[in-house]
C-alpha atoms as a PDB file:
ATOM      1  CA  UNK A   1     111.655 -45.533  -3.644  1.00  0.00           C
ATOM      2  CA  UNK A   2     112.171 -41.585  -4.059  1.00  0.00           C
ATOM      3  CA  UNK A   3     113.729 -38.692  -2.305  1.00  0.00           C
ATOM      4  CA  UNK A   4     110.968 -36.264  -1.456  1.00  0.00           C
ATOM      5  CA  UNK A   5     111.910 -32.766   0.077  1.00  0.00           C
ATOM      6  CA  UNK A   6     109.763 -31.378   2.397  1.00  0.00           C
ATOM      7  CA  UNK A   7     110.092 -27.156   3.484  1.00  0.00           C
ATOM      8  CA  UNK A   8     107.457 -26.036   6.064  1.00  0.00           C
ATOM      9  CA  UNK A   9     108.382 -24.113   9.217  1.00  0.00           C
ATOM     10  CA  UNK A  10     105.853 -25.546  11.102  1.00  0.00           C
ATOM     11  CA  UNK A  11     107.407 -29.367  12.966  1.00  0.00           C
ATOM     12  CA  UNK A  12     104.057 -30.674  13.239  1.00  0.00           C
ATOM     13  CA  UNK A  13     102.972 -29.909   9.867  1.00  0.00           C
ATOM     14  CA  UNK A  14     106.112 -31.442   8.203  1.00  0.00           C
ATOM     15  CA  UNK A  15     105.229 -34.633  10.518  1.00  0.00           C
ATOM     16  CA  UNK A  16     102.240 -34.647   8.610  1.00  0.00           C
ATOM     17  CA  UNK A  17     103.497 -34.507   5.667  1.00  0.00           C
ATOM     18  CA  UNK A  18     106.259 -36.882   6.519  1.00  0.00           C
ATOM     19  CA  UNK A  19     103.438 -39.657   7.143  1.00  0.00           C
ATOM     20  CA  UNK A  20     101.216 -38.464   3.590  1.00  0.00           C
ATOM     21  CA  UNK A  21     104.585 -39.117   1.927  1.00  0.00           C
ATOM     22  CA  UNK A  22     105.608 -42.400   3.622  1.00  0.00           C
ATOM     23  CA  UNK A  23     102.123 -43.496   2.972  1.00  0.00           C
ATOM     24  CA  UNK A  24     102.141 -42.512  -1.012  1.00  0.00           C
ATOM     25  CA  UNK A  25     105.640 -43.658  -1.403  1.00  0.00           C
ATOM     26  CA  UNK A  26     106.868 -46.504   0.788  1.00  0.00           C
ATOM     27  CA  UNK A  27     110.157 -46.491   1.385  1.00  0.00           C
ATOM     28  CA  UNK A  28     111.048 -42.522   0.388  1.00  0.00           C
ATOM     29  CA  UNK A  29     114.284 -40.761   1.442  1.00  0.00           C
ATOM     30  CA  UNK A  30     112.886 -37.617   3.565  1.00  0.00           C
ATOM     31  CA  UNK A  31     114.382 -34.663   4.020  1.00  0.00           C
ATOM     32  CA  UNK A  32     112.580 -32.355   6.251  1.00  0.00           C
ATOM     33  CA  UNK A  33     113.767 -28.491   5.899  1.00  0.00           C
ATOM     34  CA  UNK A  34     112.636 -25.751   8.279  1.00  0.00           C
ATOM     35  CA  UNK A  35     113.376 -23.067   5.662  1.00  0.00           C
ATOM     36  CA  UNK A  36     113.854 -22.429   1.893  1.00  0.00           C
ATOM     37  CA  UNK A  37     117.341 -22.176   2.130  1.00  0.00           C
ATOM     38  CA  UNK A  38     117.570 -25.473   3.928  1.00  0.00           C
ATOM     39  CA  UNK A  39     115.581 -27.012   1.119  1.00  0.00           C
ATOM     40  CA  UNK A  40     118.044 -25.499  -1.442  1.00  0.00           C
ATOM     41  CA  UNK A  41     120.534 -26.579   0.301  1.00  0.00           C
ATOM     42  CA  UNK A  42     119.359 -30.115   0.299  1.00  0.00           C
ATOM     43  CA  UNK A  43     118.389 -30.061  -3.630  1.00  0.00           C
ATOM     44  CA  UNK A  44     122.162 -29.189  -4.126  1.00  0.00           C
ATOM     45  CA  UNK A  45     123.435 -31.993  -2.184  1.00  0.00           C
ATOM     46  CA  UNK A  46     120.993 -34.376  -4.075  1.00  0.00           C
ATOM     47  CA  UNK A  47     118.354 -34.376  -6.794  1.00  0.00           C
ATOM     48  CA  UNK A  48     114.803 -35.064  -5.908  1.00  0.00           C
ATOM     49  CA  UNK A  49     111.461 -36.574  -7.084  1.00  0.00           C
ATOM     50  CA  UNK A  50     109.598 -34.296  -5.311  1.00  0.00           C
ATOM     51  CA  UNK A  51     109.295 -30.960  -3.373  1.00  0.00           C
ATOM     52  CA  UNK A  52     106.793 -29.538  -1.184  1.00  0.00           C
ATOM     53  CA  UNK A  53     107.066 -26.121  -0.739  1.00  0.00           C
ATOM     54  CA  UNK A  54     105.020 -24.142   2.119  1.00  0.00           C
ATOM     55  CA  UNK A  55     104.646 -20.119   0.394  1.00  0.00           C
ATOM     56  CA  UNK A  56     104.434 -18.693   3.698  1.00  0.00           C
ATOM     57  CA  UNK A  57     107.535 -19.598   5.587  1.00  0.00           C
ATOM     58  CA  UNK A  58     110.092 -16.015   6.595  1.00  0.00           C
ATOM     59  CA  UNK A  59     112.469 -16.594   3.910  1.00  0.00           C
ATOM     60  CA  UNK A  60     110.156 -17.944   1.013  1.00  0.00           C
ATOM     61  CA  UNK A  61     109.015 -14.140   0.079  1.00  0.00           C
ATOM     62  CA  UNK A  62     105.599 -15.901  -1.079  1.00  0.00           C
ATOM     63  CA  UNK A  63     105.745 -17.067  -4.705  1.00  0.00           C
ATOM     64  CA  UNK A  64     109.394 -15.935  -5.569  1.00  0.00           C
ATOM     65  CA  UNK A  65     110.612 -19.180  -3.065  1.00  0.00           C
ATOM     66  CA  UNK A  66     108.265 -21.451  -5.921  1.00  0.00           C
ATOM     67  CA  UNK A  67     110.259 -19.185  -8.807  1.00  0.00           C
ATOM     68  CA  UNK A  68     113.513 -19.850  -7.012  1.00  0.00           C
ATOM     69  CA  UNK A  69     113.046 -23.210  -6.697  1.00  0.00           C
ATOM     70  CA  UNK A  70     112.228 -23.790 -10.230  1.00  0.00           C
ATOM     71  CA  UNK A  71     114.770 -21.451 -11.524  1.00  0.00           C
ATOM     72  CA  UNK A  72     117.597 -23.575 -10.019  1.00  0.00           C
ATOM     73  CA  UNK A  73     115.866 -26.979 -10.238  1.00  0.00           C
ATOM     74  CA  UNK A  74     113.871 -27.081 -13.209  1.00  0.00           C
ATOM     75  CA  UNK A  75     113.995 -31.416 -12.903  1.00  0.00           C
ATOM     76  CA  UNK A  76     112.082 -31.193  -9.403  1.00  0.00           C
ATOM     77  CA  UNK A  77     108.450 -31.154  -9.622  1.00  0.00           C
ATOM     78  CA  UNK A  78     107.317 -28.916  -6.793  1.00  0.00           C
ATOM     79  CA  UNK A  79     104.545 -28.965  -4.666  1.00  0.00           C
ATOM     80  CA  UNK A  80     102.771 -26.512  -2.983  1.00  0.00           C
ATOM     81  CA  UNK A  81     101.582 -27.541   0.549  1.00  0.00           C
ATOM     82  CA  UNK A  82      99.563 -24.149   1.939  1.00  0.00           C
ATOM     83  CA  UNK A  83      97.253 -22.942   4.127  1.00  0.00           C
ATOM     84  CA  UNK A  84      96.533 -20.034   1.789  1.00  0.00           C
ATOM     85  CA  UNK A  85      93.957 -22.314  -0.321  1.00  0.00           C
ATOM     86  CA  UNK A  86      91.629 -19.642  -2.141  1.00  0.00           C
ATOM     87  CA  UNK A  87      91.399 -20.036  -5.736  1.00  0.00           C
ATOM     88  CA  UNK A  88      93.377 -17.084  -6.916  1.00  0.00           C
ATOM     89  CA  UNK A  89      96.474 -18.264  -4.704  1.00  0.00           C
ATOM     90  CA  UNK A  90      96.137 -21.725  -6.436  1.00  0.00           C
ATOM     91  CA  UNK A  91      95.767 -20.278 -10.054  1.00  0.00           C
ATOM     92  CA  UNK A  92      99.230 -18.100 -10.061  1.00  0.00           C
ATOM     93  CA  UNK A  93     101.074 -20.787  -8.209  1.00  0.00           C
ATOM     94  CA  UNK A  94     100.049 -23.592 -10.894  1.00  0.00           C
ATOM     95  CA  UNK A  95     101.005 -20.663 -13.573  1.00  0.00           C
ATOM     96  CA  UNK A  96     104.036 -20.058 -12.356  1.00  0.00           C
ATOM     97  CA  UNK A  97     105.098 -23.636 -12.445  1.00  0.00           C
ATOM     98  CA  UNK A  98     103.963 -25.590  -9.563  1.00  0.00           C
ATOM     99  CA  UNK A  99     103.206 -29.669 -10.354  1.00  0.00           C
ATOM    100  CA  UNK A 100     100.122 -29.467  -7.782  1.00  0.00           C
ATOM    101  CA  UNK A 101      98.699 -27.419  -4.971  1.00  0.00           C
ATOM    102  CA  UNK A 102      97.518 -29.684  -1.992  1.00  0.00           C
ATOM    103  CA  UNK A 103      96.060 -27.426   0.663  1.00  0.00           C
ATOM    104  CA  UNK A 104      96.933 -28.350   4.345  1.00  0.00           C
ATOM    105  CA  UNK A 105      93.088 -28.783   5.495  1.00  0.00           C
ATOM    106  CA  UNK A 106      93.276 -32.075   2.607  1.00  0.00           C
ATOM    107  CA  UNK A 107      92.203 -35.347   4.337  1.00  0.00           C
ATOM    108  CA  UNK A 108      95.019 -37.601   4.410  1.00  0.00           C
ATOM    109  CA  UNK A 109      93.791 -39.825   2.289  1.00  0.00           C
ATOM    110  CA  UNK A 110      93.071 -37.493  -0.217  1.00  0.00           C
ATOM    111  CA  UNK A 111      96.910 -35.615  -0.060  1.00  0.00           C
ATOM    112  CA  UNK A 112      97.996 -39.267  -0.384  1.00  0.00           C
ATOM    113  CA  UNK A 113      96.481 -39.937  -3.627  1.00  0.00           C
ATOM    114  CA  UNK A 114      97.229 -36.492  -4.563  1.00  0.00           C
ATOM    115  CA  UNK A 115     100.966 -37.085  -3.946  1.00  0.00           C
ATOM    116  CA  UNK A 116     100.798 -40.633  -5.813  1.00  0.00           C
ATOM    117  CA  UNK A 117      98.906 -38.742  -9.056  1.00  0.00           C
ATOM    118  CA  UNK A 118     101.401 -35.791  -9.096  1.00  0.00           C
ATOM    119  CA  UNK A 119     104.233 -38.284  -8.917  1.00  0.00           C
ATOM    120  CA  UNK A 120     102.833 -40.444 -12.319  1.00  0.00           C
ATOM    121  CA  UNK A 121     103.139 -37.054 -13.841  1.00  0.00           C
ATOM    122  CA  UNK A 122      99.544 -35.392 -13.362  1.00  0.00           C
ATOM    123  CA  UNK A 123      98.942 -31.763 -12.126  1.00  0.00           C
ATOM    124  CA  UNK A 124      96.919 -32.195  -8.917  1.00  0.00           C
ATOM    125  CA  UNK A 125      94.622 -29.302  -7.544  1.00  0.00           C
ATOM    126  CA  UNK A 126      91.870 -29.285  -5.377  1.00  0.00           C
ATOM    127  CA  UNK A 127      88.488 -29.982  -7.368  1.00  0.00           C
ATOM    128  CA  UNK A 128      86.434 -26.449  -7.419  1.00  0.00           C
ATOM    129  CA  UNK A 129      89.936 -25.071  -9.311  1.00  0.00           C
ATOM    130  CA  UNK A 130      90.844 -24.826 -12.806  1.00  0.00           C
ATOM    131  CA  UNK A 131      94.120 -25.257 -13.457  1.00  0.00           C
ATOM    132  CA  UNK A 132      95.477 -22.012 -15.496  1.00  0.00           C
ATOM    133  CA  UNK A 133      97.076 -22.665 -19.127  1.00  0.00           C
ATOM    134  CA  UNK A 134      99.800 -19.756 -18.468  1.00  0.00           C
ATOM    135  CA  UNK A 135     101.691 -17.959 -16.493  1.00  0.00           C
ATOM    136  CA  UNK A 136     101.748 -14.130 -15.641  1.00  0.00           C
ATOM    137  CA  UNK A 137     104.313 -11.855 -16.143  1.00  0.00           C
ATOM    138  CA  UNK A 138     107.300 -13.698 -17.472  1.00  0.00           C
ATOM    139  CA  UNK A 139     108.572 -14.825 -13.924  1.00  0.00           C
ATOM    140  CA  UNK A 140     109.754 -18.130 -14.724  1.00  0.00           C
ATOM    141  CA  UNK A 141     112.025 -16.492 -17.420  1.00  0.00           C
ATOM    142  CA  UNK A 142     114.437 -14.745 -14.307  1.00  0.00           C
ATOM    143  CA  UNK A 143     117.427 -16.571 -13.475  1.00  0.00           C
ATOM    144  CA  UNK A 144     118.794 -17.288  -9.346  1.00  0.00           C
ATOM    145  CA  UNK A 145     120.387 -13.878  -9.651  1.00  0.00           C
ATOM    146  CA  UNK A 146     117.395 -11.960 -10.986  1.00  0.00           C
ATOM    147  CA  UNK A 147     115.190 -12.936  -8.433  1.00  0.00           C
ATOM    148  CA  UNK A 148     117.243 -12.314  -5.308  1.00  0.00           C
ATOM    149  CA  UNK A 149     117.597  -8.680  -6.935  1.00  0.00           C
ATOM    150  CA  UNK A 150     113.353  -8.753  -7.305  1.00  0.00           C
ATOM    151  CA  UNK A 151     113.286  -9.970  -3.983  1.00  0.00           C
ATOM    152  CA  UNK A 152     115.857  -6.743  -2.560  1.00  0.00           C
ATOM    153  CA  UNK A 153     113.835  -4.247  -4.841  1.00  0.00           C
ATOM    154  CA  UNK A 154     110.859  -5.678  -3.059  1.00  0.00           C
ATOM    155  CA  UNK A 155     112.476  -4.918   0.234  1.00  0.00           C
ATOM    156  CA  UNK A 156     113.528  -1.681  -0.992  1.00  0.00           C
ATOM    157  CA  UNK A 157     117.049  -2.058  -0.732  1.00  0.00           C
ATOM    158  CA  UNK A 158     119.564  -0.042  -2.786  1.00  0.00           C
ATOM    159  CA  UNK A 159     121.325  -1.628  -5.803  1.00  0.00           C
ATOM    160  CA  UNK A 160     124.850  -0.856  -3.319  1.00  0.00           C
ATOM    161  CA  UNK A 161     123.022  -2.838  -0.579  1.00  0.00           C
ATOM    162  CA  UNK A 162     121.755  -5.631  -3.075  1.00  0.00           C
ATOM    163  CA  UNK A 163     125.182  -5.502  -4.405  1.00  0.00           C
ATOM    164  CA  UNK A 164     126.925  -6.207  -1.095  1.00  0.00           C
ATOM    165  CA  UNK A 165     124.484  -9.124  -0.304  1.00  0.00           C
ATOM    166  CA  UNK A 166     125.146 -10.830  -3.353  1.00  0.00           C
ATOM    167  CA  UNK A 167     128.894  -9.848  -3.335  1.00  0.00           C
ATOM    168  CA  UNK A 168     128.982  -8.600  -7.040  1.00  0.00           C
ATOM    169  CA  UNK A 169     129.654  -4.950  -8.365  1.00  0.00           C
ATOM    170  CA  UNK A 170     126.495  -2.443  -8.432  1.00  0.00           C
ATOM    171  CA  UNK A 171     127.569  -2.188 -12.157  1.00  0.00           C
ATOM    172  CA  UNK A 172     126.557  -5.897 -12.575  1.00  0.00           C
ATOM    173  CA  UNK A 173     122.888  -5.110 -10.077  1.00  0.00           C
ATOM    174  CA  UNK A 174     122.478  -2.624 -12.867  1.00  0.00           C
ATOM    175  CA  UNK A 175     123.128  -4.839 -16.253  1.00  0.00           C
ATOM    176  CA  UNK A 176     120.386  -7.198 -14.371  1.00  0.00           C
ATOM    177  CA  UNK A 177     117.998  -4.370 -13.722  1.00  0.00           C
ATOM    178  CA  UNK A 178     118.088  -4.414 -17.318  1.00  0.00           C
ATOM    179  CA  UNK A 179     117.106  -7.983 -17.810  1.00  0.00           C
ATOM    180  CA  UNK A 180     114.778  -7.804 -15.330  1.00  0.00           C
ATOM    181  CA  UNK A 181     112.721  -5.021 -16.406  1.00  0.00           C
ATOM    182  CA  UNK A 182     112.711  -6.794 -20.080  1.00  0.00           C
ATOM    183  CA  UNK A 183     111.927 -10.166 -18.896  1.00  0.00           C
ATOM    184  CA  UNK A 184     108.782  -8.398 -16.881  1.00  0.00           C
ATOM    185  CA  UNK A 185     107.494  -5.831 -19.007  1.00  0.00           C
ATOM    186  CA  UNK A 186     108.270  -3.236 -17.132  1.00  0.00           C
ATOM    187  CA  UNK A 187     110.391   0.181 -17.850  1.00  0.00           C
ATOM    188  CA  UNK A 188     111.627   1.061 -14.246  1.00  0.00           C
ATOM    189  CA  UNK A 189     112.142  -0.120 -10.868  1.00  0.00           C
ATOM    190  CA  UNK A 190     108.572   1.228  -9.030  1.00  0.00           C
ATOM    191  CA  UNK A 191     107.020  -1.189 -11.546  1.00  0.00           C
ATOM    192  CA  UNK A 192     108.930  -3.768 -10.921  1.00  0.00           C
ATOM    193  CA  UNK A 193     108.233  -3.357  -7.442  1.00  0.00           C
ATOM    194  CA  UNK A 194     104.449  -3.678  -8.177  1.00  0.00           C
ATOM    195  CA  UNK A 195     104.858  -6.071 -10.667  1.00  0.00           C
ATOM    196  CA  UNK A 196     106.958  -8.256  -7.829  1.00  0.00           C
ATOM    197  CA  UNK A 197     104.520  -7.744  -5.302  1.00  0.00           C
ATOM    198  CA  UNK A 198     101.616  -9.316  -6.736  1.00  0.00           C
ATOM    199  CA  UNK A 199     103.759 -12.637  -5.775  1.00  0.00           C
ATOM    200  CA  UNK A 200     102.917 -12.189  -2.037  1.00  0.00           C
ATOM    201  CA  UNK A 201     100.533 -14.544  -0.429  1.00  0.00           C
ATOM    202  CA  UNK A 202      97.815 -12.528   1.097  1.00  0.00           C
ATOM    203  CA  UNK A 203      96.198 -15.121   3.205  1.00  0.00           C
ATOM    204  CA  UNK A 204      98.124 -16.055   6.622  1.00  0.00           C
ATOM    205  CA  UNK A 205      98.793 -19.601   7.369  1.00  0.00           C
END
């Protein structure tokens, strides 16, 4: 028996999943989450064994909700669940730290013995896919903090406006900036911008 967390938008999808879970593990503790804050929420009240993780729901931001998620729970293997299934989307989110990548079109059968591989501590992708031996950029280095400013500079928001969202000074924003720009490579915020949207899904699920 396991807690499993699962964050898709979509009800009828998340049944779905709810049934490929039950199925691999018998007995789980589900909690369904309609958004990525729900799921964070839930991961604070409680560890869990496993999270799947849908890139394309509003407040997920594409691969920054993955980053989050393994910025503040580095012990919870996360799972990408998507309908975005083309090769490149699969690569950066196994780079950037995902335990498998199960596309929604998987047979049940198959997401079942997916789940149940993943869980004994193997990186599950779909066949065709080679699983990358890096990641890009130095993502996974940002802390919380860093990447709600990366998401706000990705908005376009001021540092004042990122500043009052976070309720911190825009002195701190700016000591951040710093980090930021040294944990990406980068020497200003345009290219951080750039560098921050290459994390956006491109496919629609």
């Amino acid at each position: 028996m396991g807690r499993v967390v699962i964050a898709d938008d979509h009800p009828l999808l998340r049944e779905a999943l709810r049934a490929a879970v039950l199925r691999a593990i018998p007995g789980a503790a589900l909690e369904a989450c309609a958004s990525l804050a729900a799921a964070q929420s839930a991961l604070r009240e409680a560890p869990a064994d496993l999270v799947l993780l849908d890139l394309k729901m509003p407040d997920c931001d594409g691969f920054i909700g993955l980053l989050a998620l393994r910025a503040e729970f580095p012990a919870a293997p996360v799972v990408i669940v998507s309908a975005s299934e083309d090769a490149e989307t699969i690569r950066r989110a196994m780079a950037l730290g995902a335990a498998g990548f199960i596309p929604k079109s998987t047979p049940l059968a198959e997401m079942v013995n997916a789940l149940i591989l993943i869980l004994e501590g193997h990186a599950w992708v779909p066949h065709q896919v080679d699983v990358p031996a890096a990641a890009e950029h130095n993502f996974s280095a940002l802390t919380p903090a860093q990447l709600r400013i990366l998401i706000g500079l990705q908005r376009g928001f001021l540092n004042k406006q990122i500043a009052f969202e976070m309720g911190v000074t825009e002195a701190t924003i700016k000591a951040h900036l710093t980090a930021i720009f040294r944990k990406l490579g980068v020497h200003n915020r345009t290219q951080a911008v750039i560098v921050a949207q290459s994390l956006q899904v491109a496919s629609e699920v």
